[in-house]
N, C-alpha and C. Protein backbone atom coordinates (compact mmCIF):
# COMPACT_ATOMS: atom_id res chain seq x y z
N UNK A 1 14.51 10.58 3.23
CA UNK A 1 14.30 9.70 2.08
C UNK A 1 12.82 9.31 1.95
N UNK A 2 12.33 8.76 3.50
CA UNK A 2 10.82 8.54 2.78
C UNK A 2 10.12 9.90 2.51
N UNK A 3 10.32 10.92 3.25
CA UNK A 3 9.00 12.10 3.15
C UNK A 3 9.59 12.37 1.47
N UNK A 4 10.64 12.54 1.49
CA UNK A 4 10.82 12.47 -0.48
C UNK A 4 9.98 11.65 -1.85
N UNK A 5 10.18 10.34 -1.47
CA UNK A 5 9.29 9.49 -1.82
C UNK A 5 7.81 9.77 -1.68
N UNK A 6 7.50 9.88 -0.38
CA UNK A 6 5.78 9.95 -0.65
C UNK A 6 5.71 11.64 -0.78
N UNK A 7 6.04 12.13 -1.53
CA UNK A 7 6.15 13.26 -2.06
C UNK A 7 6.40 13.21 -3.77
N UNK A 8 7.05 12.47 -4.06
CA UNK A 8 7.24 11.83 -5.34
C UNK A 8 6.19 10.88 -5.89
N UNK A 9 5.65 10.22 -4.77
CA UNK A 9 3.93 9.68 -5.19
C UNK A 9 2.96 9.94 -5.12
N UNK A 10 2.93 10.97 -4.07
CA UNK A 10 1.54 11.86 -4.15
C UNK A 10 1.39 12.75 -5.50
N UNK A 11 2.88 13.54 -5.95
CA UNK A 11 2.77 14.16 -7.09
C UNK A 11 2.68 14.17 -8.48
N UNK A 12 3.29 12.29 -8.60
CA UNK A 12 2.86 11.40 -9.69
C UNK A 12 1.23 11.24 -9.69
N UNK A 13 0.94 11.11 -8.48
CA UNK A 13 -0.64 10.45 -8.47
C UNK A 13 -1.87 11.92 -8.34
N UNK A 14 -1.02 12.90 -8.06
CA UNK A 14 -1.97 13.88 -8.66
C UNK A 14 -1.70 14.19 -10.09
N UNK A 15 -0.93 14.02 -10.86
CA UNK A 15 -0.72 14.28 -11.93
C UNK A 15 -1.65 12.94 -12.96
N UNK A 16 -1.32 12.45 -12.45
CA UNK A 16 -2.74 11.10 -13.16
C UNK A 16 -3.71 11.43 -12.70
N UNK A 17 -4.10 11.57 -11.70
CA UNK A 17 -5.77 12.47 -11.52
C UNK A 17 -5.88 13.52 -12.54
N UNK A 18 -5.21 14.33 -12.45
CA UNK A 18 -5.43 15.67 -13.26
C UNK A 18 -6.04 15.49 -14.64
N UNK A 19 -4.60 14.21 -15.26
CA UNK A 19 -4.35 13.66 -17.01
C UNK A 19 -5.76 13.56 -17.02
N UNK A 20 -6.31 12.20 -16.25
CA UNK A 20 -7.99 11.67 -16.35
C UNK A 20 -9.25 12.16 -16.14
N UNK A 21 -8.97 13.53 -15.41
CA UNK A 21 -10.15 14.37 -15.32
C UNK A 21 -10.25 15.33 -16.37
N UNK A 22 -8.99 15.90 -16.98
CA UNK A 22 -9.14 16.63 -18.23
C UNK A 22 -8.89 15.76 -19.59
N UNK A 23 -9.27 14.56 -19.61
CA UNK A 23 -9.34 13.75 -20.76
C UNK A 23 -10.94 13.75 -20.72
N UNK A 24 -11.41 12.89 -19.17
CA UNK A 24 -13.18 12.80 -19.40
C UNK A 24 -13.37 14.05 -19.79
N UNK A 25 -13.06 15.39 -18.40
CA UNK A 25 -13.47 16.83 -19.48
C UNK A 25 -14.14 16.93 -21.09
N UNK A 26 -12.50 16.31 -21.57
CA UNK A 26 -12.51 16.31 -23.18
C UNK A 26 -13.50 15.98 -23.98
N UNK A 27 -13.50 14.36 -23.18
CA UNK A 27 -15.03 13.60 -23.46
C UNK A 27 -16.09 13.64 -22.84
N UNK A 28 -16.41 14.42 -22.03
CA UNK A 28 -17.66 15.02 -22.12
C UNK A 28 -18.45 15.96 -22.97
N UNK A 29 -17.23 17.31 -23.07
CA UNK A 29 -17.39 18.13 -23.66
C UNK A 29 -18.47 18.08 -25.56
N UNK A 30 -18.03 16.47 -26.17
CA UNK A 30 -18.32 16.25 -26.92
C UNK A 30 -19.69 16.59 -26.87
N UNK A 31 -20.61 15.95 -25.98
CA UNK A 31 -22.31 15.57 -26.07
C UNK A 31 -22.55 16.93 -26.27
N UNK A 32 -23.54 16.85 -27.31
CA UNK A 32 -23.94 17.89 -28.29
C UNK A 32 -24.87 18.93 -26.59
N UNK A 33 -25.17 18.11 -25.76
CA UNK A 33 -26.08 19.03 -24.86
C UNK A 33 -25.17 19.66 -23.76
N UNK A 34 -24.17 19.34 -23.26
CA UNK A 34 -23.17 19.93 -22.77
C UNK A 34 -22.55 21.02 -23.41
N UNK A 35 -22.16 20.49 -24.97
CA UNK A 35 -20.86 21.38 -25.49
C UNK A 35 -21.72 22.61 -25.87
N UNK A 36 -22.98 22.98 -25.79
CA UNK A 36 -23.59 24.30 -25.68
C UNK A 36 -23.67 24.76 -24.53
N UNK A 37 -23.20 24.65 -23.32
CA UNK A 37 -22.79 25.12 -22.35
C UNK A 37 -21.50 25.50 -22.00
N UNK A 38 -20.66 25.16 -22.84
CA UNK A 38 -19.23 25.15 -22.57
C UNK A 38 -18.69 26.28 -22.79
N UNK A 39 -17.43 27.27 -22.11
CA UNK A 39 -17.25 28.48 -22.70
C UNK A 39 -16.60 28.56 -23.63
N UNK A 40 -16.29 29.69 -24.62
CA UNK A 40 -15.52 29.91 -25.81
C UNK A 40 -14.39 29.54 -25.70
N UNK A 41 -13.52 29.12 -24.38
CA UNK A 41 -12.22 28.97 -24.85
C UNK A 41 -11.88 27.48 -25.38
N UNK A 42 -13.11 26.95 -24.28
CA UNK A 42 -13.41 25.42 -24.43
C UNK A 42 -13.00 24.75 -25.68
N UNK A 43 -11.96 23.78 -26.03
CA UNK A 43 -12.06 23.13 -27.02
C UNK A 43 -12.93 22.65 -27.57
N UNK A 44 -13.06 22.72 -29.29
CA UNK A 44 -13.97 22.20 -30.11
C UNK A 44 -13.85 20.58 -30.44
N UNK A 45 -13.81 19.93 -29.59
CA UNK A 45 -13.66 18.28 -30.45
C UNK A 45 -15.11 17.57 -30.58
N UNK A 46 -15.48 17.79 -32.61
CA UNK A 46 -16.62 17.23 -32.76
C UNK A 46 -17.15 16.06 -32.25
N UNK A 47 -18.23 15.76 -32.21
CA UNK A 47 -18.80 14.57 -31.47
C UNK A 47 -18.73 13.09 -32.47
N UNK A 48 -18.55 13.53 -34.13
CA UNK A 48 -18.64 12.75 -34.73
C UNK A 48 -16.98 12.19 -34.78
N UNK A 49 -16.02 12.29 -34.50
CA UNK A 49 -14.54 12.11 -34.77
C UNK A 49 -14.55 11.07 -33.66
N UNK A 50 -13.66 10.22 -34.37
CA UNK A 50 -13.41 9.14 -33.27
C UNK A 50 -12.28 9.01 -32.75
N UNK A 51 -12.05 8.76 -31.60
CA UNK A 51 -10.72 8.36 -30.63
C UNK A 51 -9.43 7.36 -31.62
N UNK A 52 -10.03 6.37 -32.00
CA UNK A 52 -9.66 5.43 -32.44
C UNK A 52 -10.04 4.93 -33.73
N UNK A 53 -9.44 4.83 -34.33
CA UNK A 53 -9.74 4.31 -35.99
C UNK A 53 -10.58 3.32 -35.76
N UNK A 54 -11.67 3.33 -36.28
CA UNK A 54 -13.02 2.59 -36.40
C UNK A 54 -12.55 1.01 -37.20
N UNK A 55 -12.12 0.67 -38.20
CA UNK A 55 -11.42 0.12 -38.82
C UNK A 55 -10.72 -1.11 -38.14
N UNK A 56 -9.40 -0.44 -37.39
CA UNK A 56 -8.62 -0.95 -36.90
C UNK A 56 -9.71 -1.44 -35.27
N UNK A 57 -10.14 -0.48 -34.51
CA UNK A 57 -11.35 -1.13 -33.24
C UNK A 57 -12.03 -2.12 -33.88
N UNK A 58 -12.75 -2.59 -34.76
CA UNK A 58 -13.26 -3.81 -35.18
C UNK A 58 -12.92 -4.96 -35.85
N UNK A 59 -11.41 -4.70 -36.11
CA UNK A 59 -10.80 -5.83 -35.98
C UNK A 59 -10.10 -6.13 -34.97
N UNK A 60 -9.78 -5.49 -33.95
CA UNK A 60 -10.15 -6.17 -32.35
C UNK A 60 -11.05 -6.98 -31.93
N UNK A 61 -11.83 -5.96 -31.70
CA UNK A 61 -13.22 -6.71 -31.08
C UNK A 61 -13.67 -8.10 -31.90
N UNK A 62 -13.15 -8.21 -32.75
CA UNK A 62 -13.13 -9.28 -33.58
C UNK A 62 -12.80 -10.78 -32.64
N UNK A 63 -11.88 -9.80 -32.22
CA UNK A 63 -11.07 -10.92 -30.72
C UNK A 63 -12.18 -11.95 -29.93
N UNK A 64 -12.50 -12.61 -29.72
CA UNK A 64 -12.88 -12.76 -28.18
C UNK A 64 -12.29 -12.88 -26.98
N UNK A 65 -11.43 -12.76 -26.86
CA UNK A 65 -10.70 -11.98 -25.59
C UNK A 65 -10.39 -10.73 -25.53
N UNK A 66 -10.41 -9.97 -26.51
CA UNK A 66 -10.52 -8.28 -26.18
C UNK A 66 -11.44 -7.76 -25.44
N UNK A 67 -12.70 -7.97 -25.21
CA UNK A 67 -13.64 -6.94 -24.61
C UNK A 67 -13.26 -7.37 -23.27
N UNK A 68 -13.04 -8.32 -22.89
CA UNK A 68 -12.63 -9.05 -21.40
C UNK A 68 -11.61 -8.76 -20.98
N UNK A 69 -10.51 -8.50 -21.95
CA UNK A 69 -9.31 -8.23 -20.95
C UNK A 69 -9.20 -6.92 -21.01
N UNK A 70 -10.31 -5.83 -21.55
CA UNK A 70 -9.85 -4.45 -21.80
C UNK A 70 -10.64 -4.29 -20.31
N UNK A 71 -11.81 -4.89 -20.23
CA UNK A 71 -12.24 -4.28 -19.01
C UNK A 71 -11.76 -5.24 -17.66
N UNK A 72 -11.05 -6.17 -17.36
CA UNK A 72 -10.06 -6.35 -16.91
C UNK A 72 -9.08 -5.72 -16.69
N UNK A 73 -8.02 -5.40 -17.39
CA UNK A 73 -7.21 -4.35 -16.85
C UNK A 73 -7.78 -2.86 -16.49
N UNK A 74 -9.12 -2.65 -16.85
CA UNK A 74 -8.98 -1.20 -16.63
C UNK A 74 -9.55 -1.42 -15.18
N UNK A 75 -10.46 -2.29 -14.94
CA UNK A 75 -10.75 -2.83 -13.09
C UNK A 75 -9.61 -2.88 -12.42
N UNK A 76 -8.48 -3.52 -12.99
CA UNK A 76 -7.05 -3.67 -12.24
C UNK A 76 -6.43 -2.11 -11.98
N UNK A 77 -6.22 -1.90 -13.46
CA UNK A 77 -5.87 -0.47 -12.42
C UNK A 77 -6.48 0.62 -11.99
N UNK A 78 -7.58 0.15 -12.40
CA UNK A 78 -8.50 1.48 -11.28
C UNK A 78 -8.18 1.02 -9.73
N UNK A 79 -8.20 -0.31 -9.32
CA UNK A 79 -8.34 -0.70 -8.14
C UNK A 79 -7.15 -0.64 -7.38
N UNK A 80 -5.83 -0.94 -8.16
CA UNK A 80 -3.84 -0.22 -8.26
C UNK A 80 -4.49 1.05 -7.91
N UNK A 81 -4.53 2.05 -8.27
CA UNK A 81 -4.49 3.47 -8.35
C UNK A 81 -5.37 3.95 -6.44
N UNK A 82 -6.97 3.29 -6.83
CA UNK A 82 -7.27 3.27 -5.56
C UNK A 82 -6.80 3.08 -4.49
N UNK A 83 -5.94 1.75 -4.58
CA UNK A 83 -4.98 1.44 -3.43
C UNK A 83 -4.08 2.72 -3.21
N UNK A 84 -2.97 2.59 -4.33
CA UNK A 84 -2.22 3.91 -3.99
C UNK A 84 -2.66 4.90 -3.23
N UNK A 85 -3.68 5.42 -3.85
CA UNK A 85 -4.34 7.01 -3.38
C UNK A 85 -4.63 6.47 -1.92
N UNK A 86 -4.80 5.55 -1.40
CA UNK A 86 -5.47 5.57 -0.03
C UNK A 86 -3.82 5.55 0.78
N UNK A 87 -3.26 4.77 0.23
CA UNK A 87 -2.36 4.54 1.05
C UNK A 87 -0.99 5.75 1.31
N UNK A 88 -0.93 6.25 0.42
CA UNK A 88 -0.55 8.17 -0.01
C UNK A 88 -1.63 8.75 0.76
N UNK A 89 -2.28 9.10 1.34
CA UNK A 89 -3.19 9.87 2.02
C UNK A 89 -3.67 9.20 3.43
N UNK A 90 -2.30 8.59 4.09
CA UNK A 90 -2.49 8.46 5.53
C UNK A 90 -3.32 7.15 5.78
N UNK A 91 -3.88 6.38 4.87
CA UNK A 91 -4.74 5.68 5.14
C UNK A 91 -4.41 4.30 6.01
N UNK A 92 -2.82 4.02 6.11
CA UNK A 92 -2.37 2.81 6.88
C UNK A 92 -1.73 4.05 8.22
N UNK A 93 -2.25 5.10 8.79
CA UNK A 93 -1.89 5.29 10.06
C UNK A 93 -0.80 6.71 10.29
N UNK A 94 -0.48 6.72 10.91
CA UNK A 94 0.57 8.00 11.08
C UNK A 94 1.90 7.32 11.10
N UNK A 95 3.15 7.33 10.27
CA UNK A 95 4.25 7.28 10.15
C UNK A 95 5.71 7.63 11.44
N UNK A 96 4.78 8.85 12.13
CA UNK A 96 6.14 8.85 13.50
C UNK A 96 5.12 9.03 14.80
N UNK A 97 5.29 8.06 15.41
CA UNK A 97 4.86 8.44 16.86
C UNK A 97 5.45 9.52 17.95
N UNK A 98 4.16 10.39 18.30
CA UNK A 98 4.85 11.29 19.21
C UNK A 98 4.77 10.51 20.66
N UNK A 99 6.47 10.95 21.35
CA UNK A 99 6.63 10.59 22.49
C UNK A 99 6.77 11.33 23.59
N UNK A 100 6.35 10.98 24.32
CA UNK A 100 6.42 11.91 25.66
C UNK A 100 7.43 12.97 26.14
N UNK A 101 8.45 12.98 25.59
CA UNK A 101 9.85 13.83 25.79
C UNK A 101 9.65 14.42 24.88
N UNK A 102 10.02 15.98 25.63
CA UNK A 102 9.50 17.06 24.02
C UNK A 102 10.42 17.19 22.79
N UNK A 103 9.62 17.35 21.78
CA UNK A 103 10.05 16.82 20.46
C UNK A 103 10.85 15.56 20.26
N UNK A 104 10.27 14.46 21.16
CA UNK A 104 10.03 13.50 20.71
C UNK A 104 9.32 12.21 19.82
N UNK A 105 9.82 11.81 19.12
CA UNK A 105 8.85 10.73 18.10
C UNK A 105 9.61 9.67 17.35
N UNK A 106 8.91 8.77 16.77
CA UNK A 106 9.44 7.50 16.97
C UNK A 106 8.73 7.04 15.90
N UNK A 107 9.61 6.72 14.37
CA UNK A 107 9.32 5.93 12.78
C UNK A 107 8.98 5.01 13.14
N UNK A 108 7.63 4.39 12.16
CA UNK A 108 7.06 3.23 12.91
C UNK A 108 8.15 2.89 11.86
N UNK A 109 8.78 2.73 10.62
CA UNK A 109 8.83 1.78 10.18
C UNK A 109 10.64 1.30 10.95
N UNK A 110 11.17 2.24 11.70
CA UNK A 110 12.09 1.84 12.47
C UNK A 110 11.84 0.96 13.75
N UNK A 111 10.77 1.01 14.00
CA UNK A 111 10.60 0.21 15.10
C UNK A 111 10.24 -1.00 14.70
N UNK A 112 9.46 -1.28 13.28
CA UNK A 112 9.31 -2.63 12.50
C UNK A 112 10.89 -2.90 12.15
N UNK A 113 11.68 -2.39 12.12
CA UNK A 113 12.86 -2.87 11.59
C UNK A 113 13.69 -3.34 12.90
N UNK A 114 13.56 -2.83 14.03
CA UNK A 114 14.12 -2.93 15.10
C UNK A 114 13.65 -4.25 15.72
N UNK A 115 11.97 -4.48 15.64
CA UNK A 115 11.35 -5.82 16.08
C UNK A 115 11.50 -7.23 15.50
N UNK A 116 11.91 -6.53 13.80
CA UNK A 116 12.25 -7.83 13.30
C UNK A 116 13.46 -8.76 13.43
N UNK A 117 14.54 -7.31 13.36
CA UNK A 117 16.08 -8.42 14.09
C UNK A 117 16.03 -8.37 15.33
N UNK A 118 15.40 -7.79 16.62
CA UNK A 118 15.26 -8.92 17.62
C UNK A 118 14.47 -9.85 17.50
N UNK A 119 13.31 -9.69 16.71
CA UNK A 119 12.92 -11.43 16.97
C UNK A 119 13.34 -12.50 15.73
N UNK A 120 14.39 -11.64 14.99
CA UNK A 120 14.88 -12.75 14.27
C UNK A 120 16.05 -13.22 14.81
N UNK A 121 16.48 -13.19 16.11
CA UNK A 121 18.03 -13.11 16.82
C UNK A 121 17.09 -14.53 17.86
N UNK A 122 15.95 -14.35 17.92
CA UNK A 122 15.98 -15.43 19.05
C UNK A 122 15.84 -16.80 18.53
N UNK A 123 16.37 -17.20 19.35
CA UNK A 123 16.94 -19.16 19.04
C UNK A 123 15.64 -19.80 18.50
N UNK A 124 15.86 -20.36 17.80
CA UNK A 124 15.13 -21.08 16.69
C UNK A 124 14.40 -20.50 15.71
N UNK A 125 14.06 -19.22 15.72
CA UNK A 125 13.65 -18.12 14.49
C UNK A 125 14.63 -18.26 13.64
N UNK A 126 14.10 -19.10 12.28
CA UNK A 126 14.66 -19.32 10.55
C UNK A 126 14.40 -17.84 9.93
N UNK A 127 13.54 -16.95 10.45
CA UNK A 127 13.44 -15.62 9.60
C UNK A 127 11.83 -15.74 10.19
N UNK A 128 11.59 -13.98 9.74
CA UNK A 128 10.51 -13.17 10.18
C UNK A 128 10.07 -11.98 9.46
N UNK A 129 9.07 -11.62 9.64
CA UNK A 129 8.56 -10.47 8.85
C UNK A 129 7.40 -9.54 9.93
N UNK A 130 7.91 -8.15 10.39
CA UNK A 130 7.27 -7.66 10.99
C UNK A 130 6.21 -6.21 10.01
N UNK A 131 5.28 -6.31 10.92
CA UNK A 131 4.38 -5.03 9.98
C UNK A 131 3.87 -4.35 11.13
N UNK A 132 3.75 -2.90 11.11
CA UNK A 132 3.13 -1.87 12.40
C UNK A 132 1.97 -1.28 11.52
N UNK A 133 0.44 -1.40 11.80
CA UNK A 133 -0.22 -0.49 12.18
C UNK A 133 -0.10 0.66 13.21
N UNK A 134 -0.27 2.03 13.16
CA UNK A 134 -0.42 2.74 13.93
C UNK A 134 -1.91 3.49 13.58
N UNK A 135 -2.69 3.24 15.01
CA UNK A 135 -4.35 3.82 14.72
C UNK A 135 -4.31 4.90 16.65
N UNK A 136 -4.52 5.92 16.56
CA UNK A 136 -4.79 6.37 17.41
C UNK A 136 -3.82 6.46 18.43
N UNK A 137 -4.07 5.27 19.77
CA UNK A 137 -3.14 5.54 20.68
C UNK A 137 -2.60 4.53 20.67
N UNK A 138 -3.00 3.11 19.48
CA UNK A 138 -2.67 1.63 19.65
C UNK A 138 -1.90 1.61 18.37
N UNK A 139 -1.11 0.75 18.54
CA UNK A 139 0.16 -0.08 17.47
C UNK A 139 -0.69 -1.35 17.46
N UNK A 140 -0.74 -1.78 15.77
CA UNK A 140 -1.12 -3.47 15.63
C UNK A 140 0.41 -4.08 14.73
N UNK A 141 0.58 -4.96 15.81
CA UNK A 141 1.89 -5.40 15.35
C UNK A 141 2.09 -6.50 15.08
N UNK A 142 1.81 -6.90 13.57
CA UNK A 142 1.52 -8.28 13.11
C UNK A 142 2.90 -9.07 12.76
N UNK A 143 2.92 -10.01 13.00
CA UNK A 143 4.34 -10.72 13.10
C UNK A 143 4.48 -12.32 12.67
N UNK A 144 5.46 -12.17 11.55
CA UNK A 144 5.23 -13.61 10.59
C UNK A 144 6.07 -14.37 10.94
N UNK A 145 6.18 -15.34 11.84
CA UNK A 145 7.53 -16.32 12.11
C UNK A 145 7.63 -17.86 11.40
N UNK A 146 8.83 -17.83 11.20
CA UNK A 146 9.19 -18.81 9.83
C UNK A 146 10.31 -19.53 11.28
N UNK A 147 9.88 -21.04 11.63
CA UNK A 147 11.15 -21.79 13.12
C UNK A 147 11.62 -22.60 12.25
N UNK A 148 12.74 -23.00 12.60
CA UNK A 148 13.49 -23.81 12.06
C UNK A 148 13.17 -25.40 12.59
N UNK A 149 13.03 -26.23 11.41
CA UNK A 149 12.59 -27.69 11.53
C UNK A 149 13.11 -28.42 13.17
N UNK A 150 11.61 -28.80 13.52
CA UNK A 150 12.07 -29.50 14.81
C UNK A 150 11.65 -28.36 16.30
N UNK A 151 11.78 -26.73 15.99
CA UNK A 151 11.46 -26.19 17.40
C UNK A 151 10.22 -25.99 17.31
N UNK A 152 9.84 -26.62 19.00
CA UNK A 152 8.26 -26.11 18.71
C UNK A 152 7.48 -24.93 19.10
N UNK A 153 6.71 -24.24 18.85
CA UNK A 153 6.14 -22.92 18.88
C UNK A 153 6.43 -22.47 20.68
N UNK A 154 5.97 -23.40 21.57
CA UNK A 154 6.03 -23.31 23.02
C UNK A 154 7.64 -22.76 23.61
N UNK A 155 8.75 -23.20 22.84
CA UNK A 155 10.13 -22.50 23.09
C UNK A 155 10.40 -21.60 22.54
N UNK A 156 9.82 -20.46 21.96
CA UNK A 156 10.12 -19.50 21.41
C UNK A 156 9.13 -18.79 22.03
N UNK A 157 7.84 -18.57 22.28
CA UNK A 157 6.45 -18.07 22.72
C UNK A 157 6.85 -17.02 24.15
N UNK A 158 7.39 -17.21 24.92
CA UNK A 158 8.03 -16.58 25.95
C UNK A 158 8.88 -15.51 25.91
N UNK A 159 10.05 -15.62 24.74
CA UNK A 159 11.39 -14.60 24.33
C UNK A 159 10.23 -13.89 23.26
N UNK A 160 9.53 -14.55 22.29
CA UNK A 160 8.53 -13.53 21.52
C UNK A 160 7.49 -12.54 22.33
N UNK A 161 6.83 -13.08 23.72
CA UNK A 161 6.25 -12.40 24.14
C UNK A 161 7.07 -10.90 25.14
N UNK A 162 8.24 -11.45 25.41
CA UNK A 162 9.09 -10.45 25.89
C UNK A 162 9.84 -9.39 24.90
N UNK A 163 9.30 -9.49 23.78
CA UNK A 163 10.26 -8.63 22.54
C UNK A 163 8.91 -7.89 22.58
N UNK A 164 7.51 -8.23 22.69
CA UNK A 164 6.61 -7.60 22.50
C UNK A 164 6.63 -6.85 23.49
N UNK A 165 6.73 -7.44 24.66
CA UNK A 165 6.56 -6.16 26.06
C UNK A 165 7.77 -5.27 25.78
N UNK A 166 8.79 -5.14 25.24
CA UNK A 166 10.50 -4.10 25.11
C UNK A 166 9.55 -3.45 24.25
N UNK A 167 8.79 -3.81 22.88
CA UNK A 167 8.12 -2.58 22.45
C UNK A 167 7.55 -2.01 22.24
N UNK A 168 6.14 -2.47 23.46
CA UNK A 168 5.41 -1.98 23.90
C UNK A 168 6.02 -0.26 24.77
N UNK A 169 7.26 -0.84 25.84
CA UNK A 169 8.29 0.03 26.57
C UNK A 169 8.18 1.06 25.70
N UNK A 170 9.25 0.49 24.68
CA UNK A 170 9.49 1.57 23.59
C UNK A 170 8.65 3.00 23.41
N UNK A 171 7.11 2.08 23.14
CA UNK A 171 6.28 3.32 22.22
C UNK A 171 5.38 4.05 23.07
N UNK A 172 5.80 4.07 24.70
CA UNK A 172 4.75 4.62 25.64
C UNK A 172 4.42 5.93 25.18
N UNK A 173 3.17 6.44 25.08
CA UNK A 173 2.34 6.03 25.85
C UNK A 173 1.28 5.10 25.04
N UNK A 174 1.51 4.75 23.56
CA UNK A 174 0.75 3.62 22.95
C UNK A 174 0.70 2.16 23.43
N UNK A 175 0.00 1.56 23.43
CA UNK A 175 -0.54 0.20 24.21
C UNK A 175 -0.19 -0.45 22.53
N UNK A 176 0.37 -1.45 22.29
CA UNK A 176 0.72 -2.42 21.34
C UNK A 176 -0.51 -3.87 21.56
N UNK A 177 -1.04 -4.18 20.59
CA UNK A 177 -1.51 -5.27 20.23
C UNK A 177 -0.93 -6.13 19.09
N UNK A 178 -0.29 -7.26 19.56
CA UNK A 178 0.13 -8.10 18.95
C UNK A 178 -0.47 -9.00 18.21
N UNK A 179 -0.22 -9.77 17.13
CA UNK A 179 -1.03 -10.69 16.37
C UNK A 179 0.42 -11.62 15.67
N UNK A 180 0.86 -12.85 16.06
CA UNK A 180 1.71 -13.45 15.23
C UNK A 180 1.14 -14.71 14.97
N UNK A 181 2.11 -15.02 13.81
CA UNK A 181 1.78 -16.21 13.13
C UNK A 181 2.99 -16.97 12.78
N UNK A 182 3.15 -18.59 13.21
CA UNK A 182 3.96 -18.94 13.28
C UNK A 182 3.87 -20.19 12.32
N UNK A 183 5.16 -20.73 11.81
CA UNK A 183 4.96 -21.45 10.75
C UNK A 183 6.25 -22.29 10.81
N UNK A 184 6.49 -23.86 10.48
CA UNK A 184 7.53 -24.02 10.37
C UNK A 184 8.43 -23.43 9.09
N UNK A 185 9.75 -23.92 8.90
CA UNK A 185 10.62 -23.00 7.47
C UNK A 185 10.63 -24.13 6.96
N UNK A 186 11.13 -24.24 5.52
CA UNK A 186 11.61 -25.13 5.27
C UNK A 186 12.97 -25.45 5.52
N UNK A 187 13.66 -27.12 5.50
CA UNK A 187 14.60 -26.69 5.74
C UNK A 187 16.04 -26.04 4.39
N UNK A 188 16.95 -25.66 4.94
CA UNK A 188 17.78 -24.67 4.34
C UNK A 188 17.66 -23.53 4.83
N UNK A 189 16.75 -22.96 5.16
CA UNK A 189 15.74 -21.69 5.36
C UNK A 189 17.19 -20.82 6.00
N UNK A 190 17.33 -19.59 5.07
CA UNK A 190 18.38 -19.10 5.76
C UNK A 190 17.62 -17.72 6.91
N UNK A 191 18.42 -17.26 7.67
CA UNK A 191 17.69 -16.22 8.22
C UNK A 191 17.63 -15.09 7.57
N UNK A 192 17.06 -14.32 6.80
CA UNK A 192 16.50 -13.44 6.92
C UNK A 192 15.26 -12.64 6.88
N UNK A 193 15.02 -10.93 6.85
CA UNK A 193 13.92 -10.02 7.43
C UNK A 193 12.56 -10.60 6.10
């Protein structure tokens, strides 16, 4: 299911690369000093024709909030898209750890799922939220704890540090670095991931 998915977003997100490089193409092609370089098959789109009805663009800009929010959203999703592309191209880490037993390996995001209901099982954890970096030979395993009104961080700190050493176990031969953050819940706070 996931290699499907990031297969389904890499191929969406090359396909929007593609759209935007043969649109600028398009609009490049226009400038009178280029489009005499261009070959014969090259589309002809004069330089004088406009994208957009001239007309109708200046009664926009008419706006004063149009020029601001056009280049606003287009910062937003250039910076959406950037994200994507990094994060589609490996950029949060390798997805299965190899383990020492041959053809062995190990989904980080199963082992985030595995860390979060044990440490959402221990006494006084209202709910939790686990996240795995994987960089090299180290796991960063950041961990959001939500206690239920009244326990204090010092009775839980011990069973949390022992869920960390089980998966540390787990991912030998990677060394785990932990980072949590603990918070009271409110109350009601039901448990969950």
């Amino acid at each position: 299911m996931e290699q499907s998915r990031r297969a389904v977003n890499r191929i969406t997100l090359a396909s929007v690369g593609l759209a935007l490089a043969v649109g600028g193409a398009l609009l490049a092609g226009t400038e009178a000093s280029i489009a005499g370089r261009l070959p014969g098959w090259w589309p002809d789109v004069p330089y004088e024709s406009p994208l957009v009805d001239r007309a109708y663009l200046s009664g926009l800009r008419a706006f004063a909030w149009w020029t601001p929010a056009v280049v606003a959203a287009t910062t937003l999703l250039s910076l959406l898209l950037a994200r994507w592309f990094v994060s589609q191209c490996g950029g949060t880490g390798p997805h299965r750890l190899r383990l020492p037993t041959p053809g062995g390996f190990l989904h980080v995001d199963a082992l985030s799922d595995a860390l979060a209901r044990r440490t959402a099982a221990v006494d006084g954890v209202a709910r939790c939220r686990v996240g795995i970096r994987a960089h090299r030979t180290r796991l960063y395993v950041h961990t959001r704890i939500w206690l239920h009104p009244g326990v204090e961080p010092a009775a839980v700190l011990p069973t949390l540090a022992a869920v960390l050493t089980e998966a540390e176990a787990s991912a030998q031969p990677y060394s785990v670095v932990g980072r949590t953050r603990i918070s009271a819940a409110s109350p009601g706070t039901a448990r969950v991931r």
